[in-house]
N, C-alpha and C. Protein backbone atom coordinates (compact mmCIF):
# COMPACT_ATOMS: atom_id res chain seq x y z
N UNK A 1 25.22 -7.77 -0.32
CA UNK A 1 23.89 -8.34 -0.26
C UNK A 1 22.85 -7.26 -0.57
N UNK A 2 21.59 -7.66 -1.39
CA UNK A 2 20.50 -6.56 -1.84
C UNK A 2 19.64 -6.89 -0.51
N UNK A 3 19.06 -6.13 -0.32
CA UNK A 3 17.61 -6.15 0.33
C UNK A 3 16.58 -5.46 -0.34
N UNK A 4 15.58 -5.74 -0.27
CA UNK A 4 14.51 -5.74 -1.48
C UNK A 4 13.67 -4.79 -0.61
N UNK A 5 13.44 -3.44 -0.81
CA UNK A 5 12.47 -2.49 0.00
C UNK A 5 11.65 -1.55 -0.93
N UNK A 6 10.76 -1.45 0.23
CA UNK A 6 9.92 -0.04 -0.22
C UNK A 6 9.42 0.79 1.03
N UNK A 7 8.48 1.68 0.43
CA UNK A 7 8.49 3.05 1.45
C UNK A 7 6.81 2.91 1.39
N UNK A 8 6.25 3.23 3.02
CA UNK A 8 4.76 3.02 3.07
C UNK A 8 4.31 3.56 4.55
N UNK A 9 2.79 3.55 4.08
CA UNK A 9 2.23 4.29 5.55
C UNK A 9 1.67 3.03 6.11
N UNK A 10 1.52 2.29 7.22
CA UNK A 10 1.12 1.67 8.11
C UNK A 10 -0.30 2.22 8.32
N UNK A 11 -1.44 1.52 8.51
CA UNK A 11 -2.22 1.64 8.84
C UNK A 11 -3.00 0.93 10.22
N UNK A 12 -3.31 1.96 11.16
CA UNK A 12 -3.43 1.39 12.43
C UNK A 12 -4.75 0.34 12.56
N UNK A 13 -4.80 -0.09 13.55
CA UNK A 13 -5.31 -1.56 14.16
C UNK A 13 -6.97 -1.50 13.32
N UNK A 14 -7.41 -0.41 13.79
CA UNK A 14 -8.91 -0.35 13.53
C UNK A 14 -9.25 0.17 11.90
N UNK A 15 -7.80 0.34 11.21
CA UNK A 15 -8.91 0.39 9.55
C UNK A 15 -8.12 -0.75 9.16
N UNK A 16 -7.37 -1.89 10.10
CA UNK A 16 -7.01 -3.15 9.58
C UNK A 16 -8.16 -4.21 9.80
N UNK A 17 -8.73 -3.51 10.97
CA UNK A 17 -10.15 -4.63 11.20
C UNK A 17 -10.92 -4.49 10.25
N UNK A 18 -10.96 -2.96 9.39
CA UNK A 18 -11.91 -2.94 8.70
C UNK A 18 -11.88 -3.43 7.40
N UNK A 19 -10.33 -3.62 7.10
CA UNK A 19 -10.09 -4.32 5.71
C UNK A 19 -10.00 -5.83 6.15
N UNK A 20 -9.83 -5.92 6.97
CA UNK A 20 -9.67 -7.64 7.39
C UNK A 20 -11.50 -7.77 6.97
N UNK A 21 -12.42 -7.56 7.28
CA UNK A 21 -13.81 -7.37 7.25
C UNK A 21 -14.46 -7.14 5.52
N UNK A 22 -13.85 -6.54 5.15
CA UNK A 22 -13.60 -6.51 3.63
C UNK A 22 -13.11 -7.30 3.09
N UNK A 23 -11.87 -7.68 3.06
CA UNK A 23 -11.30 -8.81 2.64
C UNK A 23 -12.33 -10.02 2.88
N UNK A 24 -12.70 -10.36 4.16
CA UNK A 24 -13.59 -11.54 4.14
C UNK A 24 -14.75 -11.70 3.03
N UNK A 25 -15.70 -10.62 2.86
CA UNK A 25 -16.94 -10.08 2.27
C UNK A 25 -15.88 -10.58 0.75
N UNK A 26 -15.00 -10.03 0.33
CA UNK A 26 -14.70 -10.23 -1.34
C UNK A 26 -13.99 -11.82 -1.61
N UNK A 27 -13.73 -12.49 -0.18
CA UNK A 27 -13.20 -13.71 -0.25
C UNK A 27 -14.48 -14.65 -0.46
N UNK A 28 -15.58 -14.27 0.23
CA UNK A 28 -16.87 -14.55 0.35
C UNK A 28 -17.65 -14.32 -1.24
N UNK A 29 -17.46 -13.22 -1.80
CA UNK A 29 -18.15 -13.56 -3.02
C UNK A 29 -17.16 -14.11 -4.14
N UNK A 30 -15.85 -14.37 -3.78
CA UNK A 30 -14.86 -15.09 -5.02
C UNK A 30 -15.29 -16.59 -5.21
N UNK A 31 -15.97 -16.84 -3.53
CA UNK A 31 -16.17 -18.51 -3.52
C UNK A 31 -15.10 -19.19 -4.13
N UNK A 32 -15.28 -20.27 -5.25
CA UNK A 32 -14.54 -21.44 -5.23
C UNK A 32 -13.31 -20.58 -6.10
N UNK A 33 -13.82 -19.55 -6.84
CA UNK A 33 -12.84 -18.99 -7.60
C UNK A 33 -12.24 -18.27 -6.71
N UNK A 34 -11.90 -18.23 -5.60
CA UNK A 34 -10.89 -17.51 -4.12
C UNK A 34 -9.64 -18.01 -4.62
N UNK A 35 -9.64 -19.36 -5.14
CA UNK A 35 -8.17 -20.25 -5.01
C UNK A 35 -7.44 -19.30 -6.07
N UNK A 36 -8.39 -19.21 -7.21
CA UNK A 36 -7.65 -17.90 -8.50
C UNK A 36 -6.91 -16.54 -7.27
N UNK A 37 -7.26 -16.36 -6.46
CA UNK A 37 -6.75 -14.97 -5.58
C UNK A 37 -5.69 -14.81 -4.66
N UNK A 38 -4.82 -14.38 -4.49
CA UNK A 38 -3.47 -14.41 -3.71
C UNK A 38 -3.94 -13.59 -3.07
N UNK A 39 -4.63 -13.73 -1.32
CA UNK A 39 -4.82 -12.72 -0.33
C UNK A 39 -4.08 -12.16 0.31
N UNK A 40 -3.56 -11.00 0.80
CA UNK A 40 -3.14 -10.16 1.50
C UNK A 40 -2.76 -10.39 2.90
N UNK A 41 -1.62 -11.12 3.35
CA UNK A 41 -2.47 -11.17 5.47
C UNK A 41 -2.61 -9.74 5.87
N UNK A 42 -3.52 -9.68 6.41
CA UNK A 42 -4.02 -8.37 7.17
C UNK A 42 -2.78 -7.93 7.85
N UNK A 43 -1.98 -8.19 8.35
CA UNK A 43 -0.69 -8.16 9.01
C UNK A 43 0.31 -7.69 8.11
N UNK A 44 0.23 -7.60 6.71
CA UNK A 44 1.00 -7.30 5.82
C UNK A 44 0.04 -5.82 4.99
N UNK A 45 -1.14 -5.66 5.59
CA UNK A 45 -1.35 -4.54 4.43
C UNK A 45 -0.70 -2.81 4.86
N UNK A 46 -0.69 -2.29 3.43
CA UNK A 46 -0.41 -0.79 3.56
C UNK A 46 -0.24 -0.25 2.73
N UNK A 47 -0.09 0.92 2.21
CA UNK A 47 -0.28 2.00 1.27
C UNK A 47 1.14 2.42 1.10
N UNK A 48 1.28 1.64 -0.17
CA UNK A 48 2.54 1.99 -0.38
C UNK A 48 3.01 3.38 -0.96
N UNK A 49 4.01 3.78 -0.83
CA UNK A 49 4.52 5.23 -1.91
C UNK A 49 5.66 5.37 -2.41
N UNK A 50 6.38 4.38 -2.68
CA UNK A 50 7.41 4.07 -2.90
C UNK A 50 8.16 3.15 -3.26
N UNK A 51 8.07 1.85 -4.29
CA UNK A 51 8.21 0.77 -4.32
C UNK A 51 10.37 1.15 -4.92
N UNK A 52 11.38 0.13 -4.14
CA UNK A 52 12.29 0.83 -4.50
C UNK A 52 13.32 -0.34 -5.23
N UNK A 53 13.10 -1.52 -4.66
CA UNK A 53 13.55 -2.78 -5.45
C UNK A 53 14.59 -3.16 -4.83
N UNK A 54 15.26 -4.16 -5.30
CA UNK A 54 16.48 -4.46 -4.58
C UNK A 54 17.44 -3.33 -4.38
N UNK A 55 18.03 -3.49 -3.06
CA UNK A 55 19.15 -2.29 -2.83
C UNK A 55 20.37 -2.89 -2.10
N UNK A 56 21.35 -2.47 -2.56
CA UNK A 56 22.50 -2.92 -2.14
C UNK A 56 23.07 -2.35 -0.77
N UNK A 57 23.16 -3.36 0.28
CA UNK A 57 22.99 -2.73 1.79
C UNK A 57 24.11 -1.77 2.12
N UNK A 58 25.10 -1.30 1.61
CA UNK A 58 25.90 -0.05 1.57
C UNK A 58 24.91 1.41 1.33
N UNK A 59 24.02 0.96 0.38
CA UNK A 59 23.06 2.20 0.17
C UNK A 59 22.14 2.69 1.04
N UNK A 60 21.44 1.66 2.07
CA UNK A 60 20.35 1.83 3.02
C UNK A 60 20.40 3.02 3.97
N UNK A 61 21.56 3.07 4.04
CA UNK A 61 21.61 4.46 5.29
C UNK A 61 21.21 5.38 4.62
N UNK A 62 21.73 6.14 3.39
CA UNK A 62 21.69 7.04 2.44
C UNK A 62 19.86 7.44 1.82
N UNK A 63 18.98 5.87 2.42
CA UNK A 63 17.58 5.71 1.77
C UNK A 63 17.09 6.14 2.49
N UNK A 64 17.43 5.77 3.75
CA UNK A 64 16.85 6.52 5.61
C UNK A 64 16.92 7.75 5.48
N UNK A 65 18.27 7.97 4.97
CA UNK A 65 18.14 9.35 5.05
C UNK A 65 17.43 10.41 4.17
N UNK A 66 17.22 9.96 3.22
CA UNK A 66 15.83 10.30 2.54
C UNK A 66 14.85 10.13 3.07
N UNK A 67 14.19 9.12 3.03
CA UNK A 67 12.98 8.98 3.58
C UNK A 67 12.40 10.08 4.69
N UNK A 68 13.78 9.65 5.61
CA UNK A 68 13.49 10.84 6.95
C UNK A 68 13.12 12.53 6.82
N UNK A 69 14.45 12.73 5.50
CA UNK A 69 13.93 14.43 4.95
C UNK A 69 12.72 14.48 4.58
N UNK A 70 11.93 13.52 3.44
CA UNK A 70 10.82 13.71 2.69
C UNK A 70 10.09 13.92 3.67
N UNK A 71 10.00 13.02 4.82
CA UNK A 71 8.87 12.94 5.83
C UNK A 71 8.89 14.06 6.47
N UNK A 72 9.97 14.83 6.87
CA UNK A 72 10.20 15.98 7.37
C UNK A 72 9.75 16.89 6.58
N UNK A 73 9.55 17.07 5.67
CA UNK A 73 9.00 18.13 4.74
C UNK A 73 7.31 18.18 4.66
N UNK A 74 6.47 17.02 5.31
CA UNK A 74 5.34 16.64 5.21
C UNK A 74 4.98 16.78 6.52
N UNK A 75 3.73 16.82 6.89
CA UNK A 75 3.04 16.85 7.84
C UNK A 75 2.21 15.49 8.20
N UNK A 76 1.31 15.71 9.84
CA UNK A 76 0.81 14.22 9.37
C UNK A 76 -0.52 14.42 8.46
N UNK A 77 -1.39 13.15 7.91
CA UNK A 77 -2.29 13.19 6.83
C UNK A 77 -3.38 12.67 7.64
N UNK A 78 -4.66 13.33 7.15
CA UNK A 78 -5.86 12.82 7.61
C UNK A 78 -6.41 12.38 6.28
N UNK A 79 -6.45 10.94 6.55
CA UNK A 79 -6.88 9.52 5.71
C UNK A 79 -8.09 8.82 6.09
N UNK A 80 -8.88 8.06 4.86
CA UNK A 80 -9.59 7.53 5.66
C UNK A 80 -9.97 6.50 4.44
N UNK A 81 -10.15 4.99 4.43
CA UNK A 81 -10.79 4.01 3.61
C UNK A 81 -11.74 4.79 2.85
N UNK A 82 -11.79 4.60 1.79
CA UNK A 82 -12.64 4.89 0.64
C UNK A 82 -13.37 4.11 -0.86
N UNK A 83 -14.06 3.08 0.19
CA UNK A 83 -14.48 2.64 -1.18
C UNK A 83 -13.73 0.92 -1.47
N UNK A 84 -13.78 0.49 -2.87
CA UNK A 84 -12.58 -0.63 -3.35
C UNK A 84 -12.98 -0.62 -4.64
N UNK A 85 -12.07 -1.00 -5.02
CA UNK A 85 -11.86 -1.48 -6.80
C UNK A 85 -11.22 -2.21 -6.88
N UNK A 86 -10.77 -2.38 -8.41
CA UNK A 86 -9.97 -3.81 -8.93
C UNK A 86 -8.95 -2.96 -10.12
N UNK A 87 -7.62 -3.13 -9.95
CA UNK A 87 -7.00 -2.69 -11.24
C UNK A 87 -6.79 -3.77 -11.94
N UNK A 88 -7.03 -3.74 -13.62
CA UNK A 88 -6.87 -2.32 -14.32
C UNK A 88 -8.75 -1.91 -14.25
N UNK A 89 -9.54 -2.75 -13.84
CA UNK A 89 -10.96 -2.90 -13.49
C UNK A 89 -11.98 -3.66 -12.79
N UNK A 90 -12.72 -3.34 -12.31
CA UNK A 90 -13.53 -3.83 -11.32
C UNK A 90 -14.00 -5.58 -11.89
N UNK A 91 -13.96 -5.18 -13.22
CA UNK A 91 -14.55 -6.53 -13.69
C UNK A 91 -13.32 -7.41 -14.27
N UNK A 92 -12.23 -7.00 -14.71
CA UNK A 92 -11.54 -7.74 -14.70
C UNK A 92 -10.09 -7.48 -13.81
N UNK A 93 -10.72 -7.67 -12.91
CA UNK A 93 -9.43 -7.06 -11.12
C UNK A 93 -8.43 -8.19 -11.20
N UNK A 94 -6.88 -7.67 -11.52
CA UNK A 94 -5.77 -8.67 -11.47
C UNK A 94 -5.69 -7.69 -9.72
N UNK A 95 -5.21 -6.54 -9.22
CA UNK A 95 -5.41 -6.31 -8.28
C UNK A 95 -6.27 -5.99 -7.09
N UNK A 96 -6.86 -6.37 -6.72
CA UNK A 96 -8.01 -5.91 -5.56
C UNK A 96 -7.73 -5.59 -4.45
N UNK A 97 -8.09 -3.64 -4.93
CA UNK A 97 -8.08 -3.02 -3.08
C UNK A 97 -8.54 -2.28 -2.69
N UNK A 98 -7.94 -1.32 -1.49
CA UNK A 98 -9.28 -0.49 -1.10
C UNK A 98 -8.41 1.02 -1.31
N UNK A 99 -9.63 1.64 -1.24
CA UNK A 99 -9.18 2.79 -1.66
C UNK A 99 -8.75 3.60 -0.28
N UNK A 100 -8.09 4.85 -1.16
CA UNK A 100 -7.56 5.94 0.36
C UNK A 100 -8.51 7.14 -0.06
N UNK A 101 -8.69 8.12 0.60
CA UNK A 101 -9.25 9.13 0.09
C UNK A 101 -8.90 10.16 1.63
N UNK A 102 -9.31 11.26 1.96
CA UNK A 102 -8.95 12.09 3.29
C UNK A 102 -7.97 13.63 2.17
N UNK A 103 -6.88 13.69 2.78
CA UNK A 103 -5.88 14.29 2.18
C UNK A 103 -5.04 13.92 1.13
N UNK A 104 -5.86 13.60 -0.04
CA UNK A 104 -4.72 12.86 -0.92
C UNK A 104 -3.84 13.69 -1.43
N UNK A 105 -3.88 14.72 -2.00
CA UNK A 105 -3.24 15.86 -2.68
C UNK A 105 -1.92 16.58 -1.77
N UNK A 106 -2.21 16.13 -0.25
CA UNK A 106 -1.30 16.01 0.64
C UNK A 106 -0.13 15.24 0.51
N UNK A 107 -0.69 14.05 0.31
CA UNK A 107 -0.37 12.52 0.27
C UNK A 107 0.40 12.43 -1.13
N UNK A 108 0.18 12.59 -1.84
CA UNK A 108 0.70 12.94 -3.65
C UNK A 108 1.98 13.76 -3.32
N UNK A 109 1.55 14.86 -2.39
CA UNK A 109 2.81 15.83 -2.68
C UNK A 109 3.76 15.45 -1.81
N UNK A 110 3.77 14.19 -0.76
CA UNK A 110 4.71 13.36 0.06
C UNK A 110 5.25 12.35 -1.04
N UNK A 111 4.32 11.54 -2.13
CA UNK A 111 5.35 11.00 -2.82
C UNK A 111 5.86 11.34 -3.65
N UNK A 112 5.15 12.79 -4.17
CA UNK A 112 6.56 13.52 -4.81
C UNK A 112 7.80 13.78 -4.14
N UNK A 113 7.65 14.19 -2.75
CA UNK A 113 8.89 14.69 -2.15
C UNK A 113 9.44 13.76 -1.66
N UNK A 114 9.62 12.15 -1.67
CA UNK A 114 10.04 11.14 -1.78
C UNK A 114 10.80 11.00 -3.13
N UNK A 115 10.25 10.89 -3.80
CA UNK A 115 10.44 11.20 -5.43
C UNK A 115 11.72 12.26 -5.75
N UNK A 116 11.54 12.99 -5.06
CA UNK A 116 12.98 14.15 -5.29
C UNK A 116 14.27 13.54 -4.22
N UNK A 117 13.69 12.97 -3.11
CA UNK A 117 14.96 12.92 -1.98
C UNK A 117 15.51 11.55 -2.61
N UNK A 118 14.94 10.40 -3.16
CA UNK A 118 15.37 8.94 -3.55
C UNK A 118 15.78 9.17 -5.21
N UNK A 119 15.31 10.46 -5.98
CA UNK A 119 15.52 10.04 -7.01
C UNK A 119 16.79 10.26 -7.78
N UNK A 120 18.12 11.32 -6.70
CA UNK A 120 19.60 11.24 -6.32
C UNK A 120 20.29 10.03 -5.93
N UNK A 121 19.19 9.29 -5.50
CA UNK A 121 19.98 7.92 -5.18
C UNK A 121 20.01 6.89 -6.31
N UNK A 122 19.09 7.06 -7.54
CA UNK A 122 18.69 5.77 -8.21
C UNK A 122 17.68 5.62 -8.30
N UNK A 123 16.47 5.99 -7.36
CA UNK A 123 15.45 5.34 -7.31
C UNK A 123 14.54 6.08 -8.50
N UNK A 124 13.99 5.21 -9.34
CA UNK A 124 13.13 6.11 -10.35
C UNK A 124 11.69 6.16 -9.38
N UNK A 125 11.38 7.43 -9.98
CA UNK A 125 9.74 7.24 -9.40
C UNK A 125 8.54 6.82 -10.21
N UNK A 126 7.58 6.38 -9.44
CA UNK A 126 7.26 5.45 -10.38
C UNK A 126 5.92 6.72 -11.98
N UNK A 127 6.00 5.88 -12.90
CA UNK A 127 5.72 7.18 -13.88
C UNK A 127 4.06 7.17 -14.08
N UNK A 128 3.22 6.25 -13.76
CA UNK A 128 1.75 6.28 -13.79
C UNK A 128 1.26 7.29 -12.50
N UNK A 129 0.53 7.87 -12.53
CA UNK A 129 -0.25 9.04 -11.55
C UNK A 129 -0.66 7.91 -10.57
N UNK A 130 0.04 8.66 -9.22
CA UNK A 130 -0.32 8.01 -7.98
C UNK A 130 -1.85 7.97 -7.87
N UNK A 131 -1.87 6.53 -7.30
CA UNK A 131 -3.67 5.98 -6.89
C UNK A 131 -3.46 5.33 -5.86
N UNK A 132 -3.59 6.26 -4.67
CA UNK A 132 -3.88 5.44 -2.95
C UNK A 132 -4.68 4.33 -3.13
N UNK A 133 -4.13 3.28 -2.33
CA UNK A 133 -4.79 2.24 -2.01
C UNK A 133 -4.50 1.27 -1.46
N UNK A 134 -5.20 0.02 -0.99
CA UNK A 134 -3.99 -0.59 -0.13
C UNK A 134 -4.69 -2.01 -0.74
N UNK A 135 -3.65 -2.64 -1.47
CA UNK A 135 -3.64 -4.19 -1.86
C UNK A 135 -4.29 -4.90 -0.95
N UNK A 136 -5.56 -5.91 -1.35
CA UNK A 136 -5.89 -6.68 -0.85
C UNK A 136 -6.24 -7.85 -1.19
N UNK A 137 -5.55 -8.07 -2.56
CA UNK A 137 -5.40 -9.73 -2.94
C UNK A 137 -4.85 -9.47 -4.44
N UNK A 138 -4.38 -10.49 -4.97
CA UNK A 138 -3.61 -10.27 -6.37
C UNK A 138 -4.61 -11.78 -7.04
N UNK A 139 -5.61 -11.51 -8.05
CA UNK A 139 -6.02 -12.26 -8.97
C UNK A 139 -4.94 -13.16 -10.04
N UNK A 140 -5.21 -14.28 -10.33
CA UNK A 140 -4.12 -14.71 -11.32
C UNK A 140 -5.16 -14.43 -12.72
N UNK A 141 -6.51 -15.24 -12.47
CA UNK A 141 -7.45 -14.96 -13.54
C UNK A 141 -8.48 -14.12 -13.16
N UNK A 142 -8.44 -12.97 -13.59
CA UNK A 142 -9.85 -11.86 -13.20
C UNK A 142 -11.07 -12.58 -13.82
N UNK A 143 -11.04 -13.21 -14.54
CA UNK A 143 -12.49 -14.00 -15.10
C UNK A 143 -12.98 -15.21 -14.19
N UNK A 144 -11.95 -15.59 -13.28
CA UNK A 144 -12.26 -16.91 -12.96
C UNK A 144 -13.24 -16.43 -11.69
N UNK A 145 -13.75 -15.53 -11.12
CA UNK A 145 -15.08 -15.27 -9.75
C UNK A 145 -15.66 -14.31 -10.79
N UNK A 146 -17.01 -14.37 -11.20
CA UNK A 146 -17.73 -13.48 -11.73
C UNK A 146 -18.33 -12.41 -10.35
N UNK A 147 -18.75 -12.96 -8.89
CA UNK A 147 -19.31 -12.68 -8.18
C UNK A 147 -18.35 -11.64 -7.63
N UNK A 148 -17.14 -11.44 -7.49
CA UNK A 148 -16.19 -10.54 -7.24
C UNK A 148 -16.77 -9.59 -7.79
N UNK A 149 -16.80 -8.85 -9.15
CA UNK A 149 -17.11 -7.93 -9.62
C UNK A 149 -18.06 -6.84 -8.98
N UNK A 150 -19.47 -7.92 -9.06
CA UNK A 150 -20.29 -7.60 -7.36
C UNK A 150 -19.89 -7.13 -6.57
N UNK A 151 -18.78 -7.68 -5.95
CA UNK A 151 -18.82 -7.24 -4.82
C UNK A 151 -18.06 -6.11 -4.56
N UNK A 152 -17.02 -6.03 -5.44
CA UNK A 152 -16.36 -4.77 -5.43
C UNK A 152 -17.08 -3.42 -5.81
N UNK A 153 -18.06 -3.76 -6.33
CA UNK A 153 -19.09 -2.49 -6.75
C UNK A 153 -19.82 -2.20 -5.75
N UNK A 154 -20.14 -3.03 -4.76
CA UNK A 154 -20.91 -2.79 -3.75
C UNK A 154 -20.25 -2.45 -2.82
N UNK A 155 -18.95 -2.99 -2.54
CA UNK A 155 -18.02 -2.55 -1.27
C UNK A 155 -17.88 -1.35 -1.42
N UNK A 156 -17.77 -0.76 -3.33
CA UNK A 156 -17.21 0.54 -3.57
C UNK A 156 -18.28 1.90 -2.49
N UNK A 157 -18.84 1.38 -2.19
CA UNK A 157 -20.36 1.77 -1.30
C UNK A 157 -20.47 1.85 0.16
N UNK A 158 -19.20 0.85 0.80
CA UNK A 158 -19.06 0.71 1.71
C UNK A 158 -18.30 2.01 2.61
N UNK A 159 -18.66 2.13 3.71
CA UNK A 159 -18.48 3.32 4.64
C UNK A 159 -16.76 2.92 5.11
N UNK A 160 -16.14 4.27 5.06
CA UNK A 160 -14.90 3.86 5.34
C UNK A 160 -14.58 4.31 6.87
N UNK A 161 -13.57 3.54 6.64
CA UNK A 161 -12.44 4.27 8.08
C UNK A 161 -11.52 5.40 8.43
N UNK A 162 -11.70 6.03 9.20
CA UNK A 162 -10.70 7.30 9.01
C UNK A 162 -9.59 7.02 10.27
N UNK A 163 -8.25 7.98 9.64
CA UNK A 163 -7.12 7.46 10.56
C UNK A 163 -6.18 8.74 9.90
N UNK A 164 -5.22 8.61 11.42
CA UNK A 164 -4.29 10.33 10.60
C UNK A 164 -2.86 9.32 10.64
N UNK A 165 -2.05 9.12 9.66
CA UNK A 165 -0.82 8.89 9.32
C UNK A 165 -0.14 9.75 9.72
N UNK A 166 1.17 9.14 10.74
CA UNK A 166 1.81 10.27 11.37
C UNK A 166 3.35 10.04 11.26
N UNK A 167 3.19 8.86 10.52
CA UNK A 167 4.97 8.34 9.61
C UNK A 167 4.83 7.50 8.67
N UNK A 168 6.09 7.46 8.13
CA UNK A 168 6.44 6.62 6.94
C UNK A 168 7.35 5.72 7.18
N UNK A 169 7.08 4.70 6.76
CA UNK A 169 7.63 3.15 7.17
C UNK A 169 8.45 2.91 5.70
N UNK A 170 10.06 2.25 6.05
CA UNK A 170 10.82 1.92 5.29
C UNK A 170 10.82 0.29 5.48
N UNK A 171 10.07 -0.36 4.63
CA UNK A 171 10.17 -1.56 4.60
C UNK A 171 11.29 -2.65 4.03
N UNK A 172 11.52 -3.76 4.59
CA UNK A 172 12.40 -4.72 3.82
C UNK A 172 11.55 -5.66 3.48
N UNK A 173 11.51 -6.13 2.73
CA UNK A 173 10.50 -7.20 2.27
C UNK A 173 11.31 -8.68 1.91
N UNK A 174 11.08 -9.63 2.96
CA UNK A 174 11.54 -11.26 2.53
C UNK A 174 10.36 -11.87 1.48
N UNK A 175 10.99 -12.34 0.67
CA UNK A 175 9.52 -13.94 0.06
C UNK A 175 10.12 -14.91 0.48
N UNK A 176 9.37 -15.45 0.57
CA UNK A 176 8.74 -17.12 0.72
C UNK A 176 8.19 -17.92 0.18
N UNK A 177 7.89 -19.13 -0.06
CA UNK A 177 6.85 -19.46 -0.63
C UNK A 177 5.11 -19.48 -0.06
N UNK A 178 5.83 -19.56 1.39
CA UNK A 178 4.52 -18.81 2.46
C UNK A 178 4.12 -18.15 2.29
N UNK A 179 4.69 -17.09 1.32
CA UNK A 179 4.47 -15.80 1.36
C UNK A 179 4.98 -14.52 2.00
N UNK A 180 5.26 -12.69 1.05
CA UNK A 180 6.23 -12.06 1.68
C UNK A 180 6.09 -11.86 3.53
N UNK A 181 6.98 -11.24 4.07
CA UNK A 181 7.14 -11.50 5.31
C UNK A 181 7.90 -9.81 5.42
N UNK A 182 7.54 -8.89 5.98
CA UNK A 182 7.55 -7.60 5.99
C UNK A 182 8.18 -6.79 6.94
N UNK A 183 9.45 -6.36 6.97
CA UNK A 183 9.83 -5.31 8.41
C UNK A 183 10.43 -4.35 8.11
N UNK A 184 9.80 -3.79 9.11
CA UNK A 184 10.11 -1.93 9.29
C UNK A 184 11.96 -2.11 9.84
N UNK A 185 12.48 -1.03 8.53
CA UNK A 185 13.67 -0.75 9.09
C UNK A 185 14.22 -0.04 9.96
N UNK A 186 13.28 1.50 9.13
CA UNK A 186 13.22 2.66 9.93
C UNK A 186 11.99 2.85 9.82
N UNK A 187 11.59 4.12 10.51
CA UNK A 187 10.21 4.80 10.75
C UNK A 187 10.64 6.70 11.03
N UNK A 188 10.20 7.42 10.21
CA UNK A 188 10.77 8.69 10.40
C UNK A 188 8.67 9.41 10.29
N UNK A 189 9.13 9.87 11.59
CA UNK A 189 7.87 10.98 11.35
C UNK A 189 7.59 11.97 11.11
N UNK A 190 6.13 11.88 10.60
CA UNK A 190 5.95 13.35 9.52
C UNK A 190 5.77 14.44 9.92
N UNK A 191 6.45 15.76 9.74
CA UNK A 191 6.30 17.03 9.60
C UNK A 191 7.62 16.98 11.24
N UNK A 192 8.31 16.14 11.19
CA UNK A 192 9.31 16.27 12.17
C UNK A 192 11.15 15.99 11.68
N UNK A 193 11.70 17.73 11.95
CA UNK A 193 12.86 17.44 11.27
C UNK A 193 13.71 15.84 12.14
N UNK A 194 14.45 15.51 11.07
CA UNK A 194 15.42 14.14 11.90
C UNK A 194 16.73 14.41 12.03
């Protein structure tokens, strides 16, 4: 059997209120064009660094055990909300999210060293230059809310949240048609051998 995972930082209660609060504000200017937007549950967001795909459950121990070194090689990160955008652009956002900013160059050199411990296993890393951020809705048509655009330019303005990441979360990811449904396998913390 595969299980479908990736590797991510959790973000605690109070910069989830603050994207839950965000999220509302960009659901608020999508208006009727919202239905064009696949939202995020607040309960599901996080900053991924590692997307790894289906894995065949003989392999999972072997991923832990990566994960756990990389994290061990890292310390924890001082993070903090920064801003939002839309990839591949603000005006035409198939993704909409918020940004990370704090220690990124920290943060970069954790998913490189993810990148070296998973990439003995199979896992390619991924080849576009890492951009922190944390998904907060998937557009089908970026044209269909003009008022989005707005608002992401203005949120980009918005005062962020700060928070220190002190592990890395190995996720399994179910879909649904409800929508994915998310759990921590392991959890190995940073700058602590395992």
């Amino acid at each position: 059997m595969n299980l479908r995972l990736f590797v991510a930082l959790e973000p605690p209660d109070l910069v989830r209120h603050r994207l839950s609060t965000l999220k509302a504000e960009l659901q608020r200017a999508a208006g009727r064009g919202s239905g064009d937007v696949k939202w995020v549950a607040i309960d599901n967001v996080h900053l991924t660094l590692q997307f790894l795909g289906a894995v065949p459950e003989e392999r999972v121990d072997p991923v832990k055990v990566a994960v756990a070194t990389a994290a061990a090689e890292a310390r924890p990160l001082h993070l903090e909300l920064r801003g939002a955008g839309g990839f591949p652009s603000g005006r035409r956002a198939r993704v909409l999210w918020a940004g990370v900013g704090g220690e990124v160059a920290q943060l970069t050199a954790l998913v490189a060293a993810l990148g070296r411990r998973l990439g003995p296993l199979g896992f390619a890393a991924e080849e576009r230059p890492f951009s922190p951020h944390i998904t907060l809705g998937r557009s089908r048509d970026p044209r269909g809310a003009p008022g989005l655009a707005a608002a992401l330019a203005l949120a980009a303005e918005s005062p962020g949240a700060p928070w220190r990441a002190t592990e890395v979360v190995l996720f399994q990811s179910f879909l649904s048609p409800k929508g994915p449904r998310y759990e921590a396998l392991a959890r190995a913390a940073l700058g602590t051998p395992g």
